[in-house]
C-alpha atoms as a PDB file:
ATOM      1  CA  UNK A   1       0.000   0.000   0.000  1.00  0.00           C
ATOM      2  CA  UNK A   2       3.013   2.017   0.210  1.00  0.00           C
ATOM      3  CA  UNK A   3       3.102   2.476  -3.483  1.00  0.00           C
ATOM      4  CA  UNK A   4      -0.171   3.912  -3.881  1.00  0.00           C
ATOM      5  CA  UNK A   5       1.026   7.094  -2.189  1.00  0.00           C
ATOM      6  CA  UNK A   6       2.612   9.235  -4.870  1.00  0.00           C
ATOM      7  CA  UNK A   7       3.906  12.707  -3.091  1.00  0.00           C
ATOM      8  CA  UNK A   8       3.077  15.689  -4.886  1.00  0.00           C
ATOM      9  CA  UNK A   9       5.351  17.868  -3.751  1.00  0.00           C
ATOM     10  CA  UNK A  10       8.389  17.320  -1.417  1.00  0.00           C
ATOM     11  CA  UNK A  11       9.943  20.056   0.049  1.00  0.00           C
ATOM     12  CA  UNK A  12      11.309  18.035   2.982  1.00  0.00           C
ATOM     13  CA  UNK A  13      13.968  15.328   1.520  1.00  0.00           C
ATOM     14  CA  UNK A  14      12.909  12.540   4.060  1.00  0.00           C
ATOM     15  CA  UNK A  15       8.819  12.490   2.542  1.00  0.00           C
ATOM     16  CA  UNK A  16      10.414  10.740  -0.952  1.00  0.00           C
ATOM     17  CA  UNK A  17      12.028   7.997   0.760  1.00  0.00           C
ATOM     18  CA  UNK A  18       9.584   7.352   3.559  1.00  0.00           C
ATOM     19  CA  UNK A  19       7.721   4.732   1.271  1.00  0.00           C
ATOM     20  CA  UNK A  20      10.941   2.738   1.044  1.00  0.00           C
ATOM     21  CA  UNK A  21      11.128   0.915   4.909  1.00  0.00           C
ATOM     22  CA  UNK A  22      14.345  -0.526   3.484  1.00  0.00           C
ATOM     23  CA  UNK A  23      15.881   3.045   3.115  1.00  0.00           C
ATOM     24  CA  UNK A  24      14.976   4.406   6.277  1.00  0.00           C
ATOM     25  CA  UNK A  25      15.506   1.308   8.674  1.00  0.00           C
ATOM     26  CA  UNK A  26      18.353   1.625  11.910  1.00  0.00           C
ATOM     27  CA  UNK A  27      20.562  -0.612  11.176  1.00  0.00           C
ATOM     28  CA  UNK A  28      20.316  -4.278  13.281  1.00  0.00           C
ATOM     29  CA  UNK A  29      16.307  -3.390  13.808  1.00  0.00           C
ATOM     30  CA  UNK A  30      15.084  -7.051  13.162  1.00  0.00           C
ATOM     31  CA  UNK A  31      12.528  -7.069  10.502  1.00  0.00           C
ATOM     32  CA  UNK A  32       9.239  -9.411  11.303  1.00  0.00           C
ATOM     33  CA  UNK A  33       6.064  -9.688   9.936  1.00  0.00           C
ATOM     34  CA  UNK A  34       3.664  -9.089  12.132  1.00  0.00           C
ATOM     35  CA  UNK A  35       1.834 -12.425  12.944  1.00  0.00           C
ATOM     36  CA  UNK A  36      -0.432 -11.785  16.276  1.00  0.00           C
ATOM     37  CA  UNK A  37      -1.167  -8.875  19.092  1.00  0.00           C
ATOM     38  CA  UNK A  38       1.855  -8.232  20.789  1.00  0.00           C
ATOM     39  CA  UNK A  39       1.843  -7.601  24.154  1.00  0.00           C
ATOM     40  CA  UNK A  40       1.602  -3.776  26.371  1.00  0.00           C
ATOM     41  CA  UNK A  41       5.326  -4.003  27.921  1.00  0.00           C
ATOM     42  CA  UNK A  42       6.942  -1.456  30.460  1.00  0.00           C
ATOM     43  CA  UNK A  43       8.755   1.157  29.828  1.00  0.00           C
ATOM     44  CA  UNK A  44      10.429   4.142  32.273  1.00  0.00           C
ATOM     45  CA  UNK A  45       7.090   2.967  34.518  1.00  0.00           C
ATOM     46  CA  UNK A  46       4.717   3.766  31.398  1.00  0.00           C
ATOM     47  CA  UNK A  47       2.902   0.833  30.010  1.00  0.00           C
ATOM     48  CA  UNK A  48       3.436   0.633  26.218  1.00  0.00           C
ATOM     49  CA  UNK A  49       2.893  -1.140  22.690  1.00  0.00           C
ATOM     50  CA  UNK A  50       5.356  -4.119  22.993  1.00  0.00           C
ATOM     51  CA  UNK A  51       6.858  -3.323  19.291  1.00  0.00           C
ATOM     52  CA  UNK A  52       7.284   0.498  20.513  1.00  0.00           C
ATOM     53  CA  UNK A  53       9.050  -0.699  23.809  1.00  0.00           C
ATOM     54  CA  UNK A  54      11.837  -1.825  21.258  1.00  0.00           C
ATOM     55  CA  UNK A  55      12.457   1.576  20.127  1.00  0.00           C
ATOM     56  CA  UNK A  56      12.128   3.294  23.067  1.00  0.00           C
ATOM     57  CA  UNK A  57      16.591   3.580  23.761  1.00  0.00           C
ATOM     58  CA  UNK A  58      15.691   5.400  20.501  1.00  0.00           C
ATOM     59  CA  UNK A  59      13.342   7.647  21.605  1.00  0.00           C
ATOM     60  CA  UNK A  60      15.100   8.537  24.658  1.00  0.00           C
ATOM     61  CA  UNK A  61      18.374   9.282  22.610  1.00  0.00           C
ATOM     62  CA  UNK A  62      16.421  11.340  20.414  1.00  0.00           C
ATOM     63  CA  UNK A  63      17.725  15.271  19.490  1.00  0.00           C
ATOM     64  CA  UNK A  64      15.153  17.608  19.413  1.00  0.00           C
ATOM     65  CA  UNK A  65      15.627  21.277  17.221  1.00  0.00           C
ATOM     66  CA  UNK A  66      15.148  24.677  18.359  1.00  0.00           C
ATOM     67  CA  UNK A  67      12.584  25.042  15.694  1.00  0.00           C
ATOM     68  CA  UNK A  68      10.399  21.837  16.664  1.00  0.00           C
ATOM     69  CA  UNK A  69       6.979  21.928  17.202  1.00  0.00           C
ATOM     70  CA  UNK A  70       5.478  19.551  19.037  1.00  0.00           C
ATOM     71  CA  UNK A  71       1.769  18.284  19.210  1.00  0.00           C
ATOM     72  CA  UNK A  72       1.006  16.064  22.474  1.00  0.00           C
ATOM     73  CA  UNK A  73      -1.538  14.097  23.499  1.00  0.00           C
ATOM     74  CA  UNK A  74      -3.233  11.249  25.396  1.00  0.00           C
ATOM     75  CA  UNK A  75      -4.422   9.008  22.563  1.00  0.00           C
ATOM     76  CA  UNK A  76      -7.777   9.790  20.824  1.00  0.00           C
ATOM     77  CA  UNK A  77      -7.909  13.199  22.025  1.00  0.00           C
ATOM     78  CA  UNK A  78      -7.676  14.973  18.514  1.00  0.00           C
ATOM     79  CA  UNK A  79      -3.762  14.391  17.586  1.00  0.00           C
ATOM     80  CA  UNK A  80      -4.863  14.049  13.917  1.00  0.00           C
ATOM     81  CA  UNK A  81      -7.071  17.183  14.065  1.00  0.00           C
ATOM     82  CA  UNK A  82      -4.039  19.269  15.322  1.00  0.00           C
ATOM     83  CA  UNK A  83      -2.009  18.026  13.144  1.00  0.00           C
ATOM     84  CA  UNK A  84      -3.295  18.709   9.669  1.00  0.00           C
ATOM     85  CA  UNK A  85      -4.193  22.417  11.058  1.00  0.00           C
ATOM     86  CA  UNK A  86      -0.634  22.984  12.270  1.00  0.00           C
ATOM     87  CA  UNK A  87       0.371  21.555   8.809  1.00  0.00           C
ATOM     88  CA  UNK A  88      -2.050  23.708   6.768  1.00  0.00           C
ATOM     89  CA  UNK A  89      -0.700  26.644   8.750  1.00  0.00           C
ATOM     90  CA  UNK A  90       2.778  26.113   7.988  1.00  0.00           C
ATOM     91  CA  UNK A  91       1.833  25.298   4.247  1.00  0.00           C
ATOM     92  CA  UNK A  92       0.622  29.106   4.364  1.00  0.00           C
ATOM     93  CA  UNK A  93      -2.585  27.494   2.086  1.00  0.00           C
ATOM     94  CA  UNK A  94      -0.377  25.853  -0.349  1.00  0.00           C
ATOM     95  CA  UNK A  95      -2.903  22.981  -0.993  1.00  0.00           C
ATOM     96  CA  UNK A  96      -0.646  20.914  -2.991  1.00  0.00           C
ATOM     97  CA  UNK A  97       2.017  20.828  -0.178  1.00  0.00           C
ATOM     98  CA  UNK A  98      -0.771  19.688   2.592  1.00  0.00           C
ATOM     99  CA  UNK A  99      -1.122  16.387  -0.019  1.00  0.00           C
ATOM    100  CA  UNK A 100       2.405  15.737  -0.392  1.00  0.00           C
ATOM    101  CA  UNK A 101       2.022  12.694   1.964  1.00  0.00           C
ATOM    102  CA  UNK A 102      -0.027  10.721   4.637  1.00  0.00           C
ATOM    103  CA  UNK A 103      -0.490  12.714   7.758  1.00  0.00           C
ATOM    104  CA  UNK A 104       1.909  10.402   9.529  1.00  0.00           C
ATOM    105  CA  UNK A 105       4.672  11.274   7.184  1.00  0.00           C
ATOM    106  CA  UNK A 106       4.175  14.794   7.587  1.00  0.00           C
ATOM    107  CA  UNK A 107       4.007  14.686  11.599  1.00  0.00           C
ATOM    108  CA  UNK A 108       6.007  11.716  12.227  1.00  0.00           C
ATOM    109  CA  UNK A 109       4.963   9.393  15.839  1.00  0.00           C
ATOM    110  CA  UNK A 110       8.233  10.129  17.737  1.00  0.00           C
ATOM    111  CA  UNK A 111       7.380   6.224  19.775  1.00  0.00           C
ATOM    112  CA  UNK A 112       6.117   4.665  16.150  1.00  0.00           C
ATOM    113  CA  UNK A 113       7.662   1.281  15.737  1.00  0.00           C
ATOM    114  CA  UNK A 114       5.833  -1.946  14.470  1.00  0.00           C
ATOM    115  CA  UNK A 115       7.532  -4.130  12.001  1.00  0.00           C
ATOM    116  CA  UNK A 116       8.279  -4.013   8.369  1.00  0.00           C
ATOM    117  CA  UNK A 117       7.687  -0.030   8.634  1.00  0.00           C
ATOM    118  CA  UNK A 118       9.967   2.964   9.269  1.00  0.00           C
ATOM    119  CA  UNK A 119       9.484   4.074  13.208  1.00  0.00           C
ATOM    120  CA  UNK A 120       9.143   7.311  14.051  1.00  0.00           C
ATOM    121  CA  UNK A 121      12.804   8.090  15.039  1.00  0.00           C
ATOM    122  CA  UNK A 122      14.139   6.828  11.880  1.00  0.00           C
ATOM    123  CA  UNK A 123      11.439   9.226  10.170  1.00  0.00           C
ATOM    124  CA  UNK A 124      12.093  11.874  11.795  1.00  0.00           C
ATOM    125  CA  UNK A 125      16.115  11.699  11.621  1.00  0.00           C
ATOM    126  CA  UNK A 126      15.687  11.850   7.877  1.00  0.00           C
ATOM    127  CA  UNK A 127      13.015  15.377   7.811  1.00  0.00           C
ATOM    128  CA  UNK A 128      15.928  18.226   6.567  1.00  0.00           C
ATOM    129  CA  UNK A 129      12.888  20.834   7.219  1.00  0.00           C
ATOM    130  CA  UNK A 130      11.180  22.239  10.481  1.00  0.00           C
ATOM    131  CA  UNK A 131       9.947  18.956  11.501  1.00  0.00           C
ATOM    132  CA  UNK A 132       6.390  18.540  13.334  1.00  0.00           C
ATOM    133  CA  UNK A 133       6.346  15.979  15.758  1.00  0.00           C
ATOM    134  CA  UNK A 134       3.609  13.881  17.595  1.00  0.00           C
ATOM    135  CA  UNK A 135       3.740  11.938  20.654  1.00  0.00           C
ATOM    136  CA  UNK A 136       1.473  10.451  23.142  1.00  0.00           C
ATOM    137  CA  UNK A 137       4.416  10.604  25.916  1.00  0.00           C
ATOM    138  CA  UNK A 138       3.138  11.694  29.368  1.00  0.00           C
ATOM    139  CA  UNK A 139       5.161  14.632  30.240  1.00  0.00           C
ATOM    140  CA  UNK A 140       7.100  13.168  32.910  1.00  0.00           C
ATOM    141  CA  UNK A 141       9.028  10.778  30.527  1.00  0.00           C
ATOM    142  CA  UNK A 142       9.151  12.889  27.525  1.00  0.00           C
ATOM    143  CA  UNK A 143      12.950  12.951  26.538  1.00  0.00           C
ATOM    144  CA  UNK A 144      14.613  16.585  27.855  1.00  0.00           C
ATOM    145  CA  UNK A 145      15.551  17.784  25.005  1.00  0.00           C
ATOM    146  CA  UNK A 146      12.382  19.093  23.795  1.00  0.00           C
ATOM    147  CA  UNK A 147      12.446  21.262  27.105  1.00  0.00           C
ATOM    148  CA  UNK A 148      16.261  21.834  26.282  1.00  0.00           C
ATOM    149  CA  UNK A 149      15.547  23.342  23.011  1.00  0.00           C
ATOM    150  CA  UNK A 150      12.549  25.234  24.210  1.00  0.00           C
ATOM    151  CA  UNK A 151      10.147  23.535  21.533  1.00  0.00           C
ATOM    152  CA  UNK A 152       6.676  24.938  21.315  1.00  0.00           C
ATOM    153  CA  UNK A 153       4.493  22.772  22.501  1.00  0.00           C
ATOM    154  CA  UNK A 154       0.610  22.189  21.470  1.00  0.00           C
ATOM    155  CA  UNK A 155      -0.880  19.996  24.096  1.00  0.00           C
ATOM    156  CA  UNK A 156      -4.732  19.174  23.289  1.00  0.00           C
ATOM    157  CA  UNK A 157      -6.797  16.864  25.775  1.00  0.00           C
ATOM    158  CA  UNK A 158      -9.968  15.562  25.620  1.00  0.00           C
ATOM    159  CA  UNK A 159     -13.030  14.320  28.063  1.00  0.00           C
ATOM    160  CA  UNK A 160     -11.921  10.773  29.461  1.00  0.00           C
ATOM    161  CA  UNK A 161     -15.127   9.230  28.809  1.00  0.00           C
ATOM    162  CA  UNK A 162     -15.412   9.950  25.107  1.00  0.00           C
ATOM    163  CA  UNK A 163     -11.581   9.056  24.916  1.00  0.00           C
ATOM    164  CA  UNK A 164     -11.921   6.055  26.844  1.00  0.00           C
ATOM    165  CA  UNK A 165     -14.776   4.861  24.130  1.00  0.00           C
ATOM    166  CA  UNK A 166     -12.683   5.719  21.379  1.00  0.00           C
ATOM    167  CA  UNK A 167      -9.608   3.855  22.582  1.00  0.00           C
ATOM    168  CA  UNK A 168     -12.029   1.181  23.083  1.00  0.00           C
ATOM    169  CA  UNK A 169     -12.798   0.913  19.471  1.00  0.00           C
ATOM    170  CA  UNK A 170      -9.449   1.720  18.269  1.00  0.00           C
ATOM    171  CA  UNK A 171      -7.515  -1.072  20.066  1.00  0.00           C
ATOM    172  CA  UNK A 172      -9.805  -3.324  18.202  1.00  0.00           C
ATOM    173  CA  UNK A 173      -8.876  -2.288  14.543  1.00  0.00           C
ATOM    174  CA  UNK A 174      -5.300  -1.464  15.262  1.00  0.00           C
ATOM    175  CA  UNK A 175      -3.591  -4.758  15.566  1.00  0.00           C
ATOM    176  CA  UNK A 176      -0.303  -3.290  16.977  1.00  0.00           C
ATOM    177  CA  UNK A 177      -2.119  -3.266  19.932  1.00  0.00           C
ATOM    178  CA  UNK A 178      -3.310  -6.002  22.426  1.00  0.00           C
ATOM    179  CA  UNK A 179      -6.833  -7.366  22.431  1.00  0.00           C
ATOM    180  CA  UNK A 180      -8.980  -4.954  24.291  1.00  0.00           C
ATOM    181  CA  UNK A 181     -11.395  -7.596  25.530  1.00  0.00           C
ATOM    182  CA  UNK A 182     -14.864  -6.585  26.499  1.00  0.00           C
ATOM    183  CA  UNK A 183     -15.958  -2.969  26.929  1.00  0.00           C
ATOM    184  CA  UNK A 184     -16.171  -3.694  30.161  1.00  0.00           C
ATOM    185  CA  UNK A 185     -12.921  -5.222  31.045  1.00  0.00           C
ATOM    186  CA  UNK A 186     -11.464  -2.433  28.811  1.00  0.00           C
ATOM    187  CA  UNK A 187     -12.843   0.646  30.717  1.00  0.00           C
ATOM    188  CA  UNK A 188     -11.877  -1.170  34.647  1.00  0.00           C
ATOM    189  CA  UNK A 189      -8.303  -1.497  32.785  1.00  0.00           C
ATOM    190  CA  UNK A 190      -8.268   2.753  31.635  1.00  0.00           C
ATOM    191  CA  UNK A 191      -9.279   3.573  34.668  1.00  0.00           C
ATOM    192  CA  UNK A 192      -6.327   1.693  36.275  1.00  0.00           C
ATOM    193  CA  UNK A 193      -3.900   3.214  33.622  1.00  0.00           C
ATOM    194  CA  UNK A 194      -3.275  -0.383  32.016  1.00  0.00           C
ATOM    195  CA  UNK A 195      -3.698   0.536  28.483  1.00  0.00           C
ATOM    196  CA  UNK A 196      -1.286   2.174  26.119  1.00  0.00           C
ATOM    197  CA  UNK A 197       0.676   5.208  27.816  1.00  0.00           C
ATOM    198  CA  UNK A 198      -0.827   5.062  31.212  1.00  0.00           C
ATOM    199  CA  UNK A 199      -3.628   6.973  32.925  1.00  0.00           C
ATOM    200  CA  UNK A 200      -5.119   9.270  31.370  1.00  0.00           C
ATOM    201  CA  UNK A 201      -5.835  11.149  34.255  1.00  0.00           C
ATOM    202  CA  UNK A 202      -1.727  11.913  35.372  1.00  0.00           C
ATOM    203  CA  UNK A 203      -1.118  12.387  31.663  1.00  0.00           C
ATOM    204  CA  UNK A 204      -3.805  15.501  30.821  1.00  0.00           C
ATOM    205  CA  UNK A 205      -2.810  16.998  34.897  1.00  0.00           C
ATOM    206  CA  UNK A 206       0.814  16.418  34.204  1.00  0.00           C
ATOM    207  CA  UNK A 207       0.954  18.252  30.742  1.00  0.00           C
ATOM    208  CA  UNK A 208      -1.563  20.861  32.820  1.00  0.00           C
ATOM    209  CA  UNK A 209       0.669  21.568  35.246  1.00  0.00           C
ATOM    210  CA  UNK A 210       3.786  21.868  32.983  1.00  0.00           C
ATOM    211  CA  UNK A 211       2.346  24.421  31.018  1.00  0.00           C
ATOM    212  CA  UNK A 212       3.289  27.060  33.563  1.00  0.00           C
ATOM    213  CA  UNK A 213       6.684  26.727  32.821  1.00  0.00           C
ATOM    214  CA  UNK A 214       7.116  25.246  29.845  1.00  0.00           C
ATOM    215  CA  UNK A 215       6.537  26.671  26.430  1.00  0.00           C
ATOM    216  CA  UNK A 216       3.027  24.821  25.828  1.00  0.00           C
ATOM    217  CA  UNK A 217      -0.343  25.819  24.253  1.00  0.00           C
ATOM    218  CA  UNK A 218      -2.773  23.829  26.015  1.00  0.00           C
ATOM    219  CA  UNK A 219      -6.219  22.924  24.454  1.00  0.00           C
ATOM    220  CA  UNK A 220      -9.552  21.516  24.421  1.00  0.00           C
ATOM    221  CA  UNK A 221     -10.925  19.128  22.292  1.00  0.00           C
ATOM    222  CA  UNK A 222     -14.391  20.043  23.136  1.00  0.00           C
ATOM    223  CA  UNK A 223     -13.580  23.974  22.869  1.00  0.00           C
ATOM    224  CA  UNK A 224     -12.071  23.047  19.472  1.00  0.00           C
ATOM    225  CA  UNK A 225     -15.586  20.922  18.275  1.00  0.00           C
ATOM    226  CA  UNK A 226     -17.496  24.444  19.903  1.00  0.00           C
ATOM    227  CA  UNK A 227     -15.676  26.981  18.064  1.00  0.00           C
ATOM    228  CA  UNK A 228     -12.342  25.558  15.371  1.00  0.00           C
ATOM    229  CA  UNK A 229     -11.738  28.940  14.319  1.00  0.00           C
ATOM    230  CA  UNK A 230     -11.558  30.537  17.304  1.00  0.00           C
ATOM    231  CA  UNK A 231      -8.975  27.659  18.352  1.00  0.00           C
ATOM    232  CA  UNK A 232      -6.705  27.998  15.121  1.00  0.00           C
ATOM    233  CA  UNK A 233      -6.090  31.628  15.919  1.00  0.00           C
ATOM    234  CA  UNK A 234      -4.657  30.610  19.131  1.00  0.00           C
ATOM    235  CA  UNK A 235      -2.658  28.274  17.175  1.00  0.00           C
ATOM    236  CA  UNK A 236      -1.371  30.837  14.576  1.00  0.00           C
ATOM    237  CA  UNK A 237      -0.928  33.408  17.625  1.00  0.00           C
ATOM    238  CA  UNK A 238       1.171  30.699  19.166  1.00  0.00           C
ATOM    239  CA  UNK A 239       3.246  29.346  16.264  1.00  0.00           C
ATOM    240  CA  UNK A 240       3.872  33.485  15.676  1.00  0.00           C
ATOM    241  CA  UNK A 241       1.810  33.450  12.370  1.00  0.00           C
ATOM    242  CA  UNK A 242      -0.008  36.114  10.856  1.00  0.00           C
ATOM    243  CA  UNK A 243      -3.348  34.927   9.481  1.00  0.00           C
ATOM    244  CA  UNK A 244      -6.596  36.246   7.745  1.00  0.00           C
ATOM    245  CA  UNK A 245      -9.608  35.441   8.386  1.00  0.00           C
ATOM    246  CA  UNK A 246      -9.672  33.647   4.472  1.00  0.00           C
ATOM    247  CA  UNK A 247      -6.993  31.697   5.706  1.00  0.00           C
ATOM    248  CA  UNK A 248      -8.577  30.840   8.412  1.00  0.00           C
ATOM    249  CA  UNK A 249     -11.896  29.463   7.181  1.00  0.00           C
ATOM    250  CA  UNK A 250      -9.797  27.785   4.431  1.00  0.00           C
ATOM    251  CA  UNK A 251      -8.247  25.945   7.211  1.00  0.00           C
ATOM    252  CA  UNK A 252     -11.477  25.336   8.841  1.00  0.00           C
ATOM    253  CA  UNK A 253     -13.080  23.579   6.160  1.00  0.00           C
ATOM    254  CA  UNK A 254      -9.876  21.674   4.878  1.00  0.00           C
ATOM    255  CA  UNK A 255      -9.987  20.408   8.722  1.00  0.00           C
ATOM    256  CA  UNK A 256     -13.505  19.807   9.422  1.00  0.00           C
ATOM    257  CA  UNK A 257     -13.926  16.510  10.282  1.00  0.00           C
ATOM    258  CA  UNK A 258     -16.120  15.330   7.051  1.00  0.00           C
ATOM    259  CA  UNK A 259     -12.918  16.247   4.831  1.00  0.00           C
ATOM    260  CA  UNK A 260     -10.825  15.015   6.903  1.00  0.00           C
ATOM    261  CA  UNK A 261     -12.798  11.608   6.630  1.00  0.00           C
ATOM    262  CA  UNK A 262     -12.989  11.885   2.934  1.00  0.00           C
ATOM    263  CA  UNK A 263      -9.182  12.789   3.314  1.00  0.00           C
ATOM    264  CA  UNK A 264      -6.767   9.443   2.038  1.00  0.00           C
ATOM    265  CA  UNK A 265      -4.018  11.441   3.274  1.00  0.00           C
ATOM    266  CA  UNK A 266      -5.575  11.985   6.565  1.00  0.00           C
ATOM    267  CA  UNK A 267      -8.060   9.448   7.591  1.00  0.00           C
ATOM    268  CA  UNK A 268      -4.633   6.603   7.942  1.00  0.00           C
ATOM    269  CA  UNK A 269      -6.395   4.009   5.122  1.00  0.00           C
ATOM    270  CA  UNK A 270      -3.234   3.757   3.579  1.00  0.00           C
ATOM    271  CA  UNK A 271      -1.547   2.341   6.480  1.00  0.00           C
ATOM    272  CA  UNK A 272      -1.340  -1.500   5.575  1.00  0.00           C
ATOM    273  CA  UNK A 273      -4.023  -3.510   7.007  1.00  0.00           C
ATOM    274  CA  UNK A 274      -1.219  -5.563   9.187  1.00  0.00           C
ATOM    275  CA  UNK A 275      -1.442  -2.378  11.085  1.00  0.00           C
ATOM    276  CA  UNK A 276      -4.956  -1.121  11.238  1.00  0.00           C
ATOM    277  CA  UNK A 277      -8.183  -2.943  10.250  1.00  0.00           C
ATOM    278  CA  UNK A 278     -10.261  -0.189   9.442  1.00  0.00           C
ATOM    279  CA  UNK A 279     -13.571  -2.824   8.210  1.00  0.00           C
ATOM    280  CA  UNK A 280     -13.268  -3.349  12.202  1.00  0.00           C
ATOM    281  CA  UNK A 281     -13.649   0.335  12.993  1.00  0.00           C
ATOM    282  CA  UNK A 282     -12.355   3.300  11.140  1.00  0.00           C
ATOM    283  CA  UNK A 283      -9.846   5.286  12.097  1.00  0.00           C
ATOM    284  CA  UNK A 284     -11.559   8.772  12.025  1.00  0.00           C
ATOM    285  CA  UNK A 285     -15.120   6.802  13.721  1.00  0.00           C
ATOM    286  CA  UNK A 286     -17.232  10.219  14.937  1.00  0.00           C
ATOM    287  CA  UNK A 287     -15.232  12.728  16.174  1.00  0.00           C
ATOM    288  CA  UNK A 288     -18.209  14.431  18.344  1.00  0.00           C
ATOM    289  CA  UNK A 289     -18.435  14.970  22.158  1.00  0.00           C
ATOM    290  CA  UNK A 290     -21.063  12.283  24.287  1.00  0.00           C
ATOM    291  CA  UNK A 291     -20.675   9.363  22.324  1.00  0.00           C
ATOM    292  CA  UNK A 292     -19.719   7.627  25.453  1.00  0.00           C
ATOM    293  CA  UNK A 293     -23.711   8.114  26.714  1.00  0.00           C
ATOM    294  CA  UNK A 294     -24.087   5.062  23.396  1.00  0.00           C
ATOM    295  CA  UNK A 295     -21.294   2.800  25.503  1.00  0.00           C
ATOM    296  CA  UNK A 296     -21.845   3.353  29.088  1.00  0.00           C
ATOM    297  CA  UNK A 297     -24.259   1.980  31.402  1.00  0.00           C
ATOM    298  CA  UNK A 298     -26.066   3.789  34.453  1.00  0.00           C
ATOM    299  CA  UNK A 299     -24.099   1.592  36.706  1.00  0.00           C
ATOM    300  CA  UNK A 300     -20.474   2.259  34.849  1.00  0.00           C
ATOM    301  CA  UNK A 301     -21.115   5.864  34.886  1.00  0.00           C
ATOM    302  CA  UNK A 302     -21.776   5.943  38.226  1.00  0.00           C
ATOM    303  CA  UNK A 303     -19.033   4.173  39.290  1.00  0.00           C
ATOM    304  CA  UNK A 304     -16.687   6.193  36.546  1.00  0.00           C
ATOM    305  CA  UNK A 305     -17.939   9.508  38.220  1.00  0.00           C
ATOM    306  CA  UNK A 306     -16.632   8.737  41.625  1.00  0.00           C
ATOM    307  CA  UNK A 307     -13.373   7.376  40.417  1.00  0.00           C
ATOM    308  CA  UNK A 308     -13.153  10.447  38.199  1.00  0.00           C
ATOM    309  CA  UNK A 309     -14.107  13.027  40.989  1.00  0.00           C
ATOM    310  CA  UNK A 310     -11.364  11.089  43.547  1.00  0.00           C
ATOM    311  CA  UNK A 311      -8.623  11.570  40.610  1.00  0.00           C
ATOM    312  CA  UNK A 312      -9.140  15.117  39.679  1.00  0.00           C
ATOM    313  CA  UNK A 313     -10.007  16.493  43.036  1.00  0.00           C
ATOM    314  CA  UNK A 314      -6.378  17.700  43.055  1.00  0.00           C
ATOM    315  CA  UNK A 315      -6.389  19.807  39.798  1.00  0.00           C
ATOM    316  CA  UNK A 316      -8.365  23.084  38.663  1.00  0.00           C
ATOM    317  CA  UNK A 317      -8.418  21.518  34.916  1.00  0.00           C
ATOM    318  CA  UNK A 318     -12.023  20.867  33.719  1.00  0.00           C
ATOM    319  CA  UNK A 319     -13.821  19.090  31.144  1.00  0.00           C
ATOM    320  CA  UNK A 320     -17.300  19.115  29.313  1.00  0.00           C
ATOM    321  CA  UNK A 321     -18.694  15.811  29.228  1.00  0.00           C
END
């Protein structure tokens, strides 16, 4: 599926050869195909995707640049959203530049690693341009020299119950991941921080806290869903670009989530299907806020409230639900 994407433009060297794993691979990273699940493994205290875990001396060796910008986020909180905006933004509305690759070539996954594809380091490493970056990383363990370099930071969280449905349904089409088992058994194990990159409570408090002393723009999903434009000009304010309000709406629409559906380079369906399964669920599923009133029950939200009161007494950050 590689070979389907055809770049139409490339003004960063790395997005030619990013279809080529054999180009772009560190050398002694054993190539597999992947087979079954593999299992969440332990990293720095953070539970993990097994195949990232064997990246992760990677990762923490990692350089950051001064000119860096990084988007961060618990998974399913809008990391795909931010991205193509940040990208159309620095594209300054060159349309044919914003299709000059999958979104995940354009803002590499620092952690990425599953087998027979480039990982995120390796992609990244090869970008000769002002390089956007995504991570899920809670802030804690994110490597230092992001901080070092005084990267700007765009930190968007989301309400845990609609994230904890959509992690739901996207551990069961991404295969990289473990088998989420029932609903049930898969919301007792988020609430416990046993899925992919921990709790989501410490990670959306942690980046919370941080941003009053690191260089980070911190956002809402739901504000984004209530008003986009009104959140891209904080992002062109922040990333210290001038913007009208044509530019703007172009943006908007490009990034609504209906195009971005539509989108091939956006909505990750060229991703091989050892990866992600998208006739299981598709990547991009709703994007809306209170699907989780479709997944809980009166008895799980009850017991979800309390647990959620008990873990955010300790924080002024709020969310609409």
């Amino acid at each position: 599926m590689w070979a389907e994407l055809q770049p139409l433009a490339a003004p960063c060297a790395f997005i030619a050869n990013i279809r080529d794993p054999e180009a772009a691979l560190e050398t002694g990273r054993p190539r597999v195909t992947m087979s079954s699940r593999p299992p969440i493994k332990y990293v720095s205290g953070m539970p993990i995707l097994g195949d990232f875990a064997e990246n992760w001396e990677n990762v923490k060796r990692f350089q950051a640049r001064a000119d860096d910008i990084l988007i961060a986020t618990y998974p399913k909180s809008g990391t795909t959203w931010m991205s193509e905006i940040v990208d159309h933004i620095l594209s300054e509305g060159d349309t044919v530049r914003t299709k000059r690759g999958a979104i995940y070539e354009r803002v590499p996954f620092l952690e990425y690693a599953v087998p027979d594809m480039p990982t995120g380091t390796e992609s990244l490493n090869l970008l000769d341009c002002q390089r956007v970056i995504k991570t899920h990383l809670p802030v804690e363990i994110l490597p230092k020299c992001f901080w070092d370099e005084k990267c700007k930071t765009i930190y968007i969280a989301r309400n845990a119950k609609d994230v904890v449905v959509s992690y739901f349904h996207f551990y069961r089409m991404a295969i990289v991941h473990p088998e989420p088992g029932t609903w049930e058994e898969f919301l007792q194990n988020f609430m416990e921080g046993k899925v992919a990159f921990g709790s989501w409570f410490n990670h959306v408090k942690g980046w919370w806290n941080a941003r009053k002393e690191k260089n980070i723009l911190y956002i809402l999903y739901e504000d984004m869903l209530e008003n986009p434009k009104r959140e891209i000009h904080k992002v062109f304010e922040f990333l210290g670009k001038k913007e009208s309000e044509d530019e703007v709406e172009k943006i908007h629409q490009a990034t609504s989530f209906q195009a971005m559906k539509n989108n091939p380079m956006a909505n990750y369906t060229s991703v091989p299907g050892s990866v992600m399964d998208h006739s299981v669920s598709p990547f991009m599923r709703k994007g809306i806020c209170g699907d989780w009133k479709n997944h809980f029950t009166v008895a799980q939200n009850e017991m979800f409230d309390a647990f959620y009161r008990k873990e955010m007494a300790d924080t002024d950050l709020t969310f609409r639900f």
